[in-house]
N, C-alpha and C. Protein backbone atom coordinates (compact mmCIF):
# COMPACT_ATOMS: atom_id res chain seq x y z
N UNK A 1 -19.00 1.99 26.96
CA UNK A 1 -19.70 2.57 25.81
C UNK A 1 -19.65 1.58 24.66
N UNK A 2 -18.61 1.08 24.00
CA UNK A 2 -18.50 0.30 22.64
C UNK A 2 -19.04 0.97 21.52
N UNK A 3 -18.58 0.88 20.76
CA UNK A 3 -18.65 1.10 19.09
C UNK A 3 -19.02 -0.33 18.86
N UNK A 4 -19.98 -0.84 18.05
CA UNK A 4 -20.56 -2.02 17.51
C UNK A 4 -19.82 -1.98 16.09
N UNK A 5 -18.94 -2.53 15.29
CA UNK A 5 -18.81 -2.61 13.74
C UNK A 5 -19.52 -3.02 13.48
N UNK A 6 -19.32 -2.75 12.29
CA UNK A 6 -20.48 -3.84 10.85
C UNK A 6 -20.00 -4.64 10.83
N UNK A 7 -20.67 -5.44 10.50
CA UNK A 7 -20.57 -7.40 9.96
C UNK A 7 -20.24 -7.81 8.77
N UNK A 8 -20.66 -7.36 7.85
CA UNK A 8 -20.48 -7.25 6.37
C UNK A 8 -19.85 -6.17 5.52
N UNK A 9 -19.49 -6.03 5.02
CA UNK A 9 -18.83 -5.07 3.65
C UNK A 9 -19.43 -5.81 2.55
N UNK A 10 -19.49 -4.98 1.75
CA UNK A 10 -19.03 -5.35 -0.03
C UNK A 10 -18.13 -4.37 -0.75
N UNK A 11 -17.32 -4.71 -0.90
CA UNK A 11 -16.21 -3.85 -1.49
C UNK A 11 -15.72 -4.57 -2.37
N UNK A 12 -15.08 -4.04 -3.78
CA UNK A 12 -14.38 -4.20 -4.73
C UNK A 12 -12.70 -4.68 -4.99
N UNK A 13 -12.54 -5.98 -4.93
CA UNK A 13 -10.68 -5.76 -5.27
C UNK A 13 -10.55 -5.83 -6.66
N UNK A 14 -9.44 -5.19 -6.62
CA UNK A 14 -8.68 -4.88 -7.88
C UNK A 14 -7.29 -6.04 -7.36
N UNK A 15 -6.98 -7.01 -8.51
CA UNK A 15 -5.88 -7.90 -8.62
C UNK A 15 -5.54 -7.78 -9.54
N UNK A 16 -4.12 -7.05 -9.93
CA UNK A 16 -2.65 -6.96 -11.06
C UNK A 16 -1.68 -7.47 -11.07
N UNK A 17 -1.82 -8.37 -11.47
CA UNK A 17 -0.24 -9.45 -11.88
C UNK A 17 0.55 -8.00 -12.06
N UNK A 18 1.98 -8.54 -11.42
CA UNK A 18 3.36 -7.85 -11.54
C UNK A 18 3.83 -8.61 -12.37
N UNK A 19 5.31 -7.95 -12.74
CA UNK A 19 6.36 -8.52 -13.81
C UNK A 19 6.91 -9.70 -13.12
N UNK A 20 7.16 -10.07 -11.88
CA UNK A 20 7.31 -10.68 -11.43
C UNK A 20 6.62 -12.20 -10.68
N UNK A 21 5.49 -12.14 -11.24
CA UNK A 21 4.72 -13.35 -10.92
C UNK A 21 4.04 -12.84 -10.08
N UNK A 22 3.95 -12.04 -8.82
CA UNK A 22 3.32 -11.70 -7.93
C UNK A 22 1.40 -11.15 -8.13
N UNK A 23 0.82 -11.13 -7.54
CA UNK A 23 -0.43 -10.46 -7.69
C UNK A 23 -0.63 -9.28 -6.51
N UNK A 24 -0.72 -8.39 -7.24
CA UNK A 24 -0.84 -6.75 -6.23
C UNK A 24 -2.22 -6.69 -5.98
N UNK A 25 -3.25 -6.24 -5.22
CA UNK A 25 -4.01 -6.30 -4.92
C UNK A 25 -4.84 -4.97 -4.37
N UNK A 26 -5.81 -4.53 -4.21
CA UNK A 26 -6.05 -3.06 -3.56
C UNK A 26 -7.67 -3.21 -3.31
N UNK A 27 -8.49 -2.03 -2.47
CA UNK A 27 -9.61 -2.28 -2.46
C UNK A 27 -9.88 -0.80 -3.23
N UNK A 28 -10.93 -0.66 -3.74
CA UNK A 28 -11.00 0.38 -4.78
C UNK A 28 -11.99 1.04 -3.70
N UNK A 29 -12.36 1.04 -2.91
CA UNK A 29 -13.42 1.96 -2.12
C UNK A 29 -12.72 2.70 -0.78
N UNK A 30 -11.65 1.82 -0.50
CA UNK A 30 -10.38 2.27 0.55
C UNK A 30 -9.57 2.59 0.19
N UNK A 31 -8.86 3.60 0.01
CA UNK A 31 -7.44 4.02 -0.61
C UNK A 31 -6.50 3.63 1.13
N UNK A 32 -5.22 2.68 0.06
CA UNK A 32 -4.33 2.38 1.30
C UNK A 32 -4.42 1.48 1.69
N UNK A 33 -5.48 0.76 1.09
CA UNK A 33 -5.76 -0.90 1.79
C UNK A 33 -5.36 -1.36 0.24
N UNK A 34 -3.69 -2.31 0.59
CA UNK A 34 -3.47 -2.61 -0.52
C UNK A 34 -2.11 -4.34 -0.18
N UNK A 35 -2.26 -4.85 -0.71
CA UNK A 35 -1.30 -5.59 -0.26
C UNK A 35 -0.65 -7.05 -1.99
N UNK A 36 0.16 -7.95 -1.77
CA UNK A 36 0.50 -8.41 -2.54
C UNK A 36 0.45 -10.09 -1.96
N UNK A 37 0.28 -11.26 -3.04
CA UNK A 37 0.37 -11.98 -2.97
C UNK A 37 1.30 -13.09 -4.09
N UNK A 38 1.68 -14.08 -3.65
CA UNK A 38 2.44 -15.05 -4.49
C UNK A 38 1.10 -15.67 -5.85
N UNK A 39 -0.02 -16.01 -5.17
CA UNK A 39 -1.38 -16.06 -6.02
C UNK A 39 -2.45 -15.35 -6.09
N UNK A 40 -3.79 -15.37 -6.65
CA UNK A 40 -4.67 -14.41 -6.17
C UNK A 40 -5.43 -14.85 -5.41
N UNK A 41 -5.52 -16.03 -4.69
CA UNK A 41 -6.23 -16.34 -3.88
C UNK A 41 -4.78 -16.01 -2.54
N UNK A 42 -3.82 -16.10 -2.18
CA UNK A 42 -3.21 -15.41 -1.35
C UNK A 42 -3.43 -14.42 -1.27
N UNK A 43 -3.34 -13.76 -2.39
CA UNK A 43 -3.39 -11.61 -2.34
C UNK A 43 -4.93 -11.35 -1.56
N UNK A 44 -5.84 -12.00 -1.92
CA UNK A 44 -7.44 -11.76 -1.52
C UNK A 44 -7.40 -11.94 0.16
N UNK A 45 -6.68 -13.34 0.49
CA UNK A 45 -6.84 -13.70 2.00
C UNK A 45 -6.03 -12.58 2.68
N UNK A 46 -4.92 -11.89 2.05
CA UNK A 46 -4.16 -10.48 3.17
C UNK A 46 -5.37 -9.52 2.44
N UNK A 47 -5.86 -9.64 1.70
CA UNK A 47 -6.85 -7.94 1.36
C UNK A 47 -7.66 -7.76 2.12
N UNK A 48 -8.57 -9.33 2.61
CA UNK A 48 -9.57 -9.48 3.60
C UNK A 48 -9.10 -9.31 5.30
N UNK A 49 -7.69 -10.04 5.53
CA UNK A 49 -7.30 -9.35 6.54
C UNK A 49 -6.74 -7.99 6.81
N UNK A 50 -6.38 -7.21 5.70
CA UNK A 50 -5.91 -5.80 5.60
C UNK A 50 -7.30 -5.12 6.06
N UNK A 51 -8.37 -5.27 5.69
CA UNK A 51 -9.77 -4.63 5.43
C UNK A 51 -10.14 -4.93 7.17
N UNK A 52 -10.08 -6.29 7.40
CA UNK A 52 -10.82 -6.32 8.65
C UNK A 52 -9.80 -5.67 9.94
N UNK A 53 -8.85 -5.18 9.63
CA UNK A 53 -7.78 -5.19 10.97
C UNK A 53 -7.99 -3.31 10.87
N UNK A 54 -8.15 -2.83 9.27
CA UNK A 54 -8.77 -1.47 9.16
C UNK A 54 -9.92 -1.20 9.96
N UNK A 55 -10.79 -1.87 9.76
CA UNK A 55 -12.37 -1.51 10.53
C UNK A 55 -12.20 -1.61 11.64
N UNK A 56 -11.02 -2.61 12.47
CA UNK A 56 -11.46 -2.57 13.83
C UNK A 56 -10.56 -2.02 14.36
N UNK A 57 -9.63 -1.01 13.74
CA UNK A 57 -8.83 -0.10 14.32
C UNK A 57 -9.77 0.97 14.11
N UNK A 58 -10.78 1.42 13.35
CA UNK A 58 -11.50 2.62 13.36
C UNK A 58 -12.33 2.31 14.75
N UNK A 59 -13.02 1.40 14.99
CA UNK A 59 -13.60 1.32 16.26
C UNK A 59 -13.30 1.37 17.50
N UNK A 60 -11.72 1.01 17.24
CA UNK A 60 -10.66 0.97 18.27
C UNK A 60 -10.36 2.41 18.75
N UNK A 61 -10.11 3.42 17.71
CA UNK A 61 -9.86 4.65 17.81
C UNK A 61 -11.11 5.14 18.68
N UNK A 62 -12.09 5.41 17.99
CA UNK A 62 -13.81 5.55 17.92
C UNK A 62 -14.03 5.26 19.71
N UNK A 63 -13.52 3.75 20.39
CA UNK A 63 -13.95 4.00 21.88
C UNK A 63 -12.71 4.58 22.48
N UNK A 64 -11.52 4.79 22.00
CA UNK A 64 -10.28 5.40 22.75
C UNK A 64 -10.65 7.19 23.03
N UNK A 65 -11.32 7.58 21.81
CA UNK A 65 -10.83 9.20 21.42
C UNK A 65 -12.47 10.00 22.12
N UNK A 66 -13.40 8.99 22.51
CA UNK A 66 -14.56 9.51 22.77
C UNK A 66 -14.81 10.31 23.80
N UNK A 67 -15.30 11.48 24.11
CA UNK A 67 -15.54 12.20 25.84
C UNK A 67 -17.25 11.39 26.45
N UNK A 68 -17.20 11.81 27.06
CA UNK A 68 -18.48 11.48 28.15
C UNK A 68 -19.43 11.96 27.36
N UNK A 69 -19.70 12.97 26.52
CA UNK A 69 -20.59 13.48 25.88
C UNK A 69 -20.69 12.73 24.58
N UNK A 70 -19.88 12.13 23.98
CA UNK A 70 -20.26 11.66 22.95
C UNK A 70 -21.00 10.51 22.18
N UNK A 71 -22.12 10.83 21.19
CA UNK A 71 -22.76 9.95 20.71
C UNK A 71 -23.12 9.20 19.62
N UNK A 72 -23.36 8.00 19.59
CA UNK A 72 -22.92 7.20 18.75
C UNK A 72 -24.52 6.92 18.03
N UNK A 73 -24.48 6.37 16.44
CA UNK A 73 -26.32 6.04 15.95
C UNK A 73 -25.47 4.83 14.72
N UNK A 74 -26.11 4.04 14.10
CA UNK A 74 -26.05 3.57 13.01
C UNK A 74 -26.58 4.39 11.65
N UNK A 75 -25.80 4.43 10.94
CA UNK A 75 -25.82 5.63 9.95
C UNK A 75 -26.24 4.17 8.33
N UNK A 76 -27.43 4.02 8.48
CA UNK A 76 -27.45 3.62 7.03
C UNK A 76 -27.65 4.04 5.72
N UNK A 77 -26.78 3.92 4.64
CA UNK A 77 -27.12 4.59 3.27
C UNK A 77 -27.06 3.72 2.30
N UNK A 78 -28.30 4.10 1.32
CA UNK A 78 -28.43 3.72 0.39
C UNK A 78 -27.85 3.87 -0.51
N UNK A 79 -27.15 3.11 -1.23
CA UNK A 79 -26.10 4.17 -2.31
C UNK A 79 -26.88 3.80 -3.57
N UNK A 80 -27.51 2.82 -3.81
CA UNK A 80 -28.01 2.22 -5.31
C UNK A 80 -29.26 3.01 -5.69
């Protein structure tokens, strides 16, 4: 069967210097996808792998949890 992901996102990070030098990082459209870096170009490269290892565990689930009956469409929305 397969689940196809998407290719692209556009999603929003949020990067907050800590008291500690660190940069915290989060995606504002995913709650839970959040991680920290020593710079903000570190914090961005785990946000982008936090994000992509998310999507392909939803797909992962998506061909594990499916019955024989179930069916799959590309759902596009316009949000703008």
């Amino acid at each position: 069967m397969g689940v196809k992901s998407v290719d692209r996102l556009r999603l929003t990070a949020v990067f907050e210097p800590d008291e500690s030098g660190w940069t915290n990082a989060r995606v504002l459209e995913i709650p839970g996808i959040n991680t920290c870096g020593r710079t903000q170009d570190e914090a961005r490269e785990l946000l982008v792998d936090a994000v992509r290892e998310f999507v392909a565990s939803l797909a992962d689930e998506a061909d594990h949890g499916a019955s024989a009956s179930t069916r799959y469409e590309a759902l596009d929305i316009d949000l703008g």
